[in-house]
Protein backbone atom coordinates (compact mmCIF):
# COMPACT_ATOMS: atom_id res chain seq x y z
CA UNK A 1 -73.73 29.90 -24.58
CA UNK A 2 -74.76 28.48 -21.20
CA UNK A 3 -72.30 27.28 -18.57
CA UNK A 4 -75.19 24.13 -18.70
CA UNK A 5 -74.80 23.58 -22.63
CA UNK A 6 -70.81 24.09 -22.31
CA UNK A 7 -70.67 21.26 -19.88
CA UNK A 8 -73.07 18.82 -21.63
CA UNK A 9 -70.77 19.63 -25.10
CA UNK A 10 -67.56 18.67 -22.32
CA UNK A 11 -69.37 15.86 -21.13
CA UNK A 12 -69.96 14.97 -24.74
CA UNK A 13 -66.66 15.56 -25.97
CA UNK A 14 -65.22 13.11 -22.64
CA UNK A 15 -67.67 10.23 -23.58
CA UNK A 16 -66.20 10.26 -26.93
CA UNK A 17 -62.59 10.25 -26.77
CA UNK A 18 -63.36 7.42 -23.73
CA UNK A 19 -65.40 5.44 -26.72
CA UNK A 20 -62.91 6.20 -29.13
CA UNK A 21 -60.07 4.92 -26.45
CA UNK A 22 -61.92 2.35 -25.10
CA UNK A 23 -60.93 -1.52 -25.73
CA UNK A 24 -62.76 -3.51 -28.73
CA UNK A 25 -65.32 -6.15 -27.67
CA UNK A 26 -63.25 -9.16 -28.96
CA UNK A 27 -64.45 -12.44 -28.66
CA UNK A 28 -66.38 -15.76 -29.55
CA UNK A 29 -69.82 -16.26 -30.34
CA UNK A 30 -72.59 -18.85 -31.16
CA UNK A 31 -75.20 -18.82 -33.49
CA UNK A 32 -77.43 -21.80 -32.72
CA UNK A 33 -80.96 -23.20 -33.81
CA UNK A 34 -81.70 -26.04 -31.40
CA UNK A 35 -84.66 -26.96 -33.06
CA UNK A 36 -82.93 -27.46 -36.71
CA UNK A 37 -79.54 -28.55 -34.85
CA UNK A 38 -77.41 -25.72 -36.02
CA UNK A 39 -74.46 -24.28 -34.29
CA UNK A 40 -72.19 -21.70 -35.82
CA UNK A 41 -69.40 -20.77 -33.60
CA UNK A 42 -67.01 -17.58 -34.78
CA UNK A 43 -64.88 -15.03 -33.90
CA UNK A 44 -64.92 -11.49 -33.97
CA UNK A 45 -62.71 -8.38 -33.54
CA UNK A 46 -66.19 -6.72 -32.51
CA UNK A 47 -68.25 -9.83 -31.09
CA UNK A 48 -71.64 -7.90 -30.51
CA UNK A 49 -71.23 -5.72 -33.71
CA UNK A 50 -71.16 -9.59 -35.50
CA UNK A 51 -73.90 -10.90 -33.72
CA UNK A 52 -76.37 -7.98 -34.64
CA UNK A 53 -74.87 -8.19 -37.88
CA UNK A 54 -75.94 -11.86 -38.82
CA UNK A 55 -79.59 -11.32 -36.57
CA UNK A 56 -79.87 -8.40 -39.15
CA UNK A 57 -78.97 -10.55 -42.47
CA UNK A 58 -81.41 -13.14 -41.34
CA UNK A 59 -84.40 -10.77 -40.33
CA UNK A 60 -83.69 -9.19 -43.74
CA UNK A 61 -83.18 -12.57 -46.05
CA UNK A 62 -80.14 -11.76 -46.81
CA UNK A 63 -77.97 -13.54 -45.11
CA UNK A 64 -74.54 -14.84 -45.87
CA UNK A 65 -75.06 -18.71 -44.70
CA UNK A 66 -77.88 -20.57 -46.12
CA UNK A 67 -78.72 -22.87 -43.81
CA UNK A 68 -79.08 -20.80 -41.43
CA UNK A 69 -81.61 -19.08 -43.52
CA UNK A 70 -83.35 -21.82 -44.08
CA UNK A 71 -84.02 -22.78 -40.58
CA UNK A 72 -85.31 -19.18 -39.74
CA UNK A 73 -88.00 -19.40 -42.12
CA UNK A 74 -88.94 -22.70 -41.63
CA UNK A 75 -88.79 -22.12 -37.35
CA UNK A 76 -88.84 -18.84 -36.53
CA UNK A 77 -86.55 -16.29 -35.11
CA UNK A 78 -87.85 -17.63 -31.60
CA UNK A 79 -85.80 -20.99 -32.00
CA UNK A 80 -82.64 -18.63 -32.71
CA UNK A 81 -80.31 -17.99 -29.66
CA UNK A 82 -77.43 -15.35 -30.42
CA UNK A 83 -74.45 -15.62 -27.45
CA UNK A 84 -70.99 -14.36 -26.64
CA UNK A 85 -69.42 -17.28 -25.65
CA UNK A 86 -66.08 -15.70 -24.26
CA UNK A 87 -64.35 -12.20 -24.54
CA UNK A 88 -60.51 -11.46 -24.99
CA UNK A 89 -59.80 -9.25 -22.13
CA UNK A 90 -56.71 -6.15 -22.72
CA UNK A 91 -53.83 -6.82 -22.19
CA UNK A 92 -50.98 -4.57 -21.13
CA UNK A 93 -48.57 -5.65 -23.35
CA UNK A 94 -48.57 -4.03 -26.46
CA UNK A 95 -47.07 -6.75 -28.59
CA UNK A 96 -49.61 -9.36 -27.50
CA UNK A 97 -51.41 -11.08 -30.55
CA UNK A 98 -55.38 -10.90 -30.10
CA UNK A 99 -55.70 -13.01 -33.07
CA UNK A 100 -54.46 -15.73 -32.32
CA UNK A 101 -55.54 -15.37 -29.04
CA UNK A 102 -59.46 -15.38 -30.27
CA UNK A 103 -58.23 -18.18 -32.83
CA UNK A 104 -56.91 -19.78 -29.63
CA UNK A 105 -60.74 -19.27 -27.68
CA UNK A 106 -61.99 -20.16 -30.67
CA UNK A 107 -60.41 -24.19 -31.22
CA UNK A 108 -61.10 -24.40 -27.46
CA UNK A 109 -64.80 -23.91 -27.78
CA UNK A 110 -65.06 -26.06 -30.66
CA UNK A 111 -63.62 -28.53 -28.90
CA UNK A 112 -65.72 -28.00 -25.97
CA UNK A 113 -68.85 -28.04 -27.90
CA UNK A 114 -68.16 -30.55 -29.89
CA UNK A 115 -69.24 -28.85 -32.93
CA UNK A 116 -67.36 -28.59 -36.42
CA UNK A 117 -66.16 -24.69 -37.08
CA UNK A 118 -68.65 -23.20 -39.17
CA UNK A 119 -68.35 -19.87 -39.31
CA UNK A 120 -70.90 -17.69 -41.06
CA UNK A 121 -68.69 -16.56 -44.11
CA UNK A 122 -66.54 -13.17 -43.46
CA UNK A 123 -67.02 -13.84 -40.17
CA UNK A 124 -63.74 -14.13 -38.71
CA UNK A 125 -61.78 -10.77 -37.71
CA UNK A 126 -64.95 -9.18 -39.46
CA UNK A 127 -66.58 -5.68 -39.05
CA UNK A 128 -70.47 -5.45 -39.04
């Protein structure tokens, strides 16, 4: 072998055990369709993983909330906006509860935006 293809497999290896070590994008998002007046507000353990999760039910037809369906047909994926509201940043104590902390992040938004808590189903604590 090469000393160059020994250090890209290093390299490799180093990128992932950091990925593998590296904190989980917890957070809040928002599904909303302005034009039909939908808002679905959820949290995730893995907040982008969700958010191309539900863009890829509804591009597919098969997602898991009809409504939202519904309005993608009848308006378009243009009138869709997919967001991360907030994110749950690490903490260094080890006992600290990320649940309810999102669950926390969560109520606030709600009440921020005004908007009942309708999560797309399974979407809570979820894994795309």
């Amino acid at each position: 072998m090469t000393s160059s293809l020994l250090l890209s497999q290093q390299a490799r290896r180093a990128l992932v055990r950091d990925y593998k070590q590296s904190f989980p994008p917890l957070g809040i998002y928002a599904v909303r369709c302005e034009a039909a007046g939908l808002l679905r507000l959820g949290a995730s353990r893995n907040v982008d993983g969700m958010l191309n999760r539900i863009r890829f039910e509804l591009s597919t037809g098969l997602p898991r909330d009809a409504e939202l369906r519904q309005a993608w047909v009848r308006h378009g994926e243009a009138a869709f906006r997919f967001e991360v509201l907030d994110r749950v940043k690490e903490r260094a104590d080890p006992d600290f509860d990320y649940e309810a902390e999102l669950q926390t992040l969560l109520a606030l938004w709600q009440s921020e935006l005004q908007a009942e808590l309708q999560p797309v189903p399974a979407a809570t604590g979820g894994q795309p």
